[in-house]
C-alpha atoms as a PDB file:
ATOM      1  CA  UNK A   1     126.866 178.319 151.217  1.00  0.00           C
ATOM      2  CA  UNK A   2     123.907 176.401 153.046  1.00  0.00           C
ATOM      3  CA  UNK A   3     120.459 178.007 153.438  1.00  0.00           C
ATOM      4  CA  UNK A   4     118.827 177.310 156.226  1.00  0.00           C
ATOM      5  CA  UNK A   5     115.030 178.358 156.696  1.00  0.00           C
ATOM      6  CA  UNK A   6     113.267 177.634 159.514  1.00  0.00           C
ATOM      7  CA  UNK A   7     109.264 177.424 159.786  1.00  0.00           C
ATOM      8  CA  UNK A   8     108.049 180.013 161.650  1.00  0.00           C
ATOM      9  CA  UNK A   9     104.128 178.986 160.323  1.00  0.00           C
ATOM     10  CA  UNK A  10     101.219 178.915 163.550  1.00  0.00           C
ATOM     11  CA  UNK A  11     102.023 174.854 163.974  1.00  0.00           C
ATOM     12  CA  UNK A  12     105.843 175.065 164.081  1.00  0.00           C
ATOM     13  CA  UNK A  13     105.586 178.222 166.157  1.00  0.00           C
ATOM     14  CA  UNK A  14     103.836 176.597 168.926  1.00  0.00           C
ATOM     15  CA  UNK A  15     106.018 173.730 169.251  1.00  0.00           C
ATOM     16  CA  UNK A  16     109.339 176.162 169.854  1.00  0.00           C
ATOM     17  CA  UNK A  17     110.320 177.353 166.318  1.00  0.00           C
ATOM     18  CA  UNK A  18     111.540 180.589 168.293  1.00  0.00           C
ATOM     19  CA  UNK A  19     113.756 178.521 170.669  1.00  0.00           C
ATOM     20  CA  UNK A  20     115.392 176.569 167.161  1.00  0.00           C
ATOM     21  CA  UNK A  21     116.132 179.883 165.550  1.00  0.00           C
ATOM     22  CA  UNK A  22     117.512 180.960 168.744  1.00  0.00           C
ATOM     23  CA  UNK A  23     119.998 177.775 169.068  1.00  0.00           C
ATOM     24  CA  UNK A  24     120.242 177.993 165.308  1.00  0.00           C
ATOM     25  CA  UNK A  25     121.806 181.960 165.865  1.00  0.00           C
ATOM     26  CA  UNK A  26     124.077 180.647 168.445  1.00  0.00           C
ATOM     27  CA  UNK A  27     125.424 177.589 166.741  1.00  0.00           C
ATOM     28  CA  UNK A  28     126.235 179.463 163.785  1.00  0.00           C
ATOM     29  CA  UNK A  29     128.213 182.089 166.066  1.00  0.00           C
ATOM     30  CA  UNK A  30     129.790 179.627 168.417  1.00  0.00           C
ATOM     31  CA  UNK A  31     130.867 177.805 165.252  1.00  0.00           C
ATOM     32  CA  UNK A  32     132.095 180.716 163.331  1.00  0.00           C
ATOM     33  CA  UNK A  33     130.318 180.153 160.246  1.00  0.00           C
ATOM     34  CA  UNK A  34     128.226 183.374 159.719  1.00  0.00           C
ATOM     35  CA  UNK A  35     129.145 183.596 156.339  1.00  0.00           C
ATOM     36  CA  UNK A  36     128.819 179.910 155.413  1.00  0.00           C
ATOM     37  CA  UNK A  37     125.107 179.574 156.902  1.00  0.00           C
ATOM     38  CA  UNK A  38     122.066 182.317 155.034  1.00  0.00           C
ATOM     39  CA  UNK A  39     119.538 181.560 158.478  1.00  0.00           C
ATOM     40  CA  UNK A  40     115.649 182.832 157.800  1.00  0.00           C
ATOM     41  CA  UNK A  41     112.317 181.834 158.055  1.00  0.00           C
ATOM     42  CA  UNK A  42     109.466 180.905 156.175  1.00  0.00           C
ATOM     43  CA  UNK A  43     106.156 180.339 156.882  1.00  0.00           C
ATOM     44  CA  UNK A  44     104.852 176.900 156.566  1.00  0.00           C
ATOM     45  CA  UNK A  45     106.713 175.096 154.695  1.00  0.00           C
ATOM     46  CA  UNK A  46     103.873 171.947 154.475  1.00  0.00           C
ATOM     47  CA  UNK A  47     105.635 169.445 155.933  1.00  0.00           C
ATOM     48  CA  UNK A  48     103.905 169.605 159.551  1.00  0.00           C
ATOM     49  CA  UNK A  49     105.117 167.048 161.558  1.00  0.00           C
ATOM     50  CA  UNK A  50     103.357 165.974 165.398  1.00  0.00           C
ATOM     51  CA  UNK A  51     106.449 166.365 167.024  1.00  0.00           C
ATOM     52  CA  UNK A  52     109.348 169.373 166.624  1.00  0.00           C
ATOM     53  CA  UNK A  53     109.853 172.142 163.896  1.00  0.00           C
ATOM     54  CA  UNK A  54     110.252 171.710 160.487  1.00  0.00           C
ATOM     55  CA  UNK A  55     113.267 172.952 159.135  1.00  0.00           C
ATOM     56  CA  UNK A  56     115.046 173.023 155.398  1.00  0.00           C
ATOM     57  CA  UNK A  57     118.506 172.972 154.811  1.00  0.00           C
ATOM     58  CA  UNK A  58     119.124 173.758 151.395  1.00  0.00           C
ATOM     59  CA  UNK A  59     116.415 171.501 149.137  1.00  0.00           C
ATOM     60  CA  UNK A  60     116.238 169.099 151.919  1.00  0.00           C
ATOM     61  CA  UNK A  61     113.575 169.055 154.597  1.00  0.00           C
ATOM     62  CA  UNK A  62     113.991 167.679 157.877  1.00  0.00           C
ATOM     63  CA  UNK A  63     111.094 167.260 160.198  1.00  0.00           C
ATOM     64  CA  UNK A  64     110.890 167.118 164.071  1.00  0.00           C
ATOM     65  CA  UNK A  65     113.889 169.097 165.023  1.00  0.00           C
ATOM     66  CA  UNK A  66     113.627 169.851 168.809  1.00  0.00           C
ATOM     67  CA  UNK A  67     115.950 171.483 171.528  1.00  0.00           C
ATOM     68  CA  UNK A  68     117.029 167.875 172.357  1.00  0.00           C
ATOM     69  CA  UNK A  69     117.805 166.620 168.983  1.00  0.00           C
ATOM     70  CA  UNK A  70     118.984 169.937 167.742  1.00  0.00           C
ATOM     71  CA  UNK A  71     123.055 169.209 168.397  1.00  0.00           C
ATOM     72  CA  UNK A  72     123.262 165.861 166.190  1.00  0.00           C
ATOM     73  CA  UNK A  73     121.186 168.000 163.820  1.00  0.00           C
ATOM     74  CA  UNK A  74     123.157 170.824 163.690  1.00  0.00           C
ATOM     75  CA  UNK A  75     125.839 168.657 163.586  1.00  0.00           C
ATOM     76  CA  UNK A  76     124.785 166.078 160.903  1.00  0.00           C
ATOM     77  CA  UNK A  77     123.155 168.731 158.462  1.00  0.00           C
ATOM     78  CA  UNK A  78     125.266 171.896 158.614  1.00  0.00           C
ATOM     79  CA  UNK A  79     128.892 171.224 160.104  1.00  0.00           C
ATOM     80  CA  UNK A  80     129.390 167.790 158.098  1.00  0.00           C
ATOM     81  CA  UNK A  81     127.886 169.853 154.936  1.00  0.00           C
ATOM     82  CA  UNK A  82     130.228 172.791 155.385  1.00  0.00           C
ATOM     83  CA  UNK A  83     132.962 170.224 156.214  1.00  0.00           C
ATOM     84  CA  UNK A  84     132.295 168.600 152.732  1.00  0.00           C
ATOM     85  CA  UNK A  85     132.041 171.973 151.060  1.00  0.00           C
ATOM     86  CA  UNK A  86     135.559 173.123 152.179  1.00  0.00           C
ATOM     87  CA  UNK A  87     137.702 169.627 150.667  1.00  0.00           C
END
């Protein structure tokens, strides 16, 4: 199981956290891993970054996650973890 929480604090929110929990949603549903992936937010989690959202995956947190970089993410930090979790 992978939790994912994204930061849904004032500084994240302005730079699109709504848009990455949206893509988050759908990734998770295109991908058919609802009941591998716990999704929720979480107000600021401290690690404010200039650019993107902050989001953590597990203990892990990952900084500047945007609409464009959101894929490799995704991919990187949630398929290759569940990948690893299923051998």
């Amino acid at each position: 199981m992978i939790f994912v929480q994204v930061c849904v604090g004032s500084s994240c929110h302005l730079k699109g956290s709504a848009d990455i929990v949206e893509l988050f949603e759908k990734a998770v549903k295109d991908h058919n891993i609802e009941d591998e992936v716990v999704l929720s937010g979480s107000f600021c989690i401290g690690k404010c970054n200039r650019v993107g959202v902050t989001v953590q995956v597990n203990d892990d947190i990952h900084v500047g996650i945007t609409k464009e970089n959101f894929r490799e993410f995704f991919a990187e930090h949630i398929l290759k973890v569940i990948e690893e979790e299923r051998k």
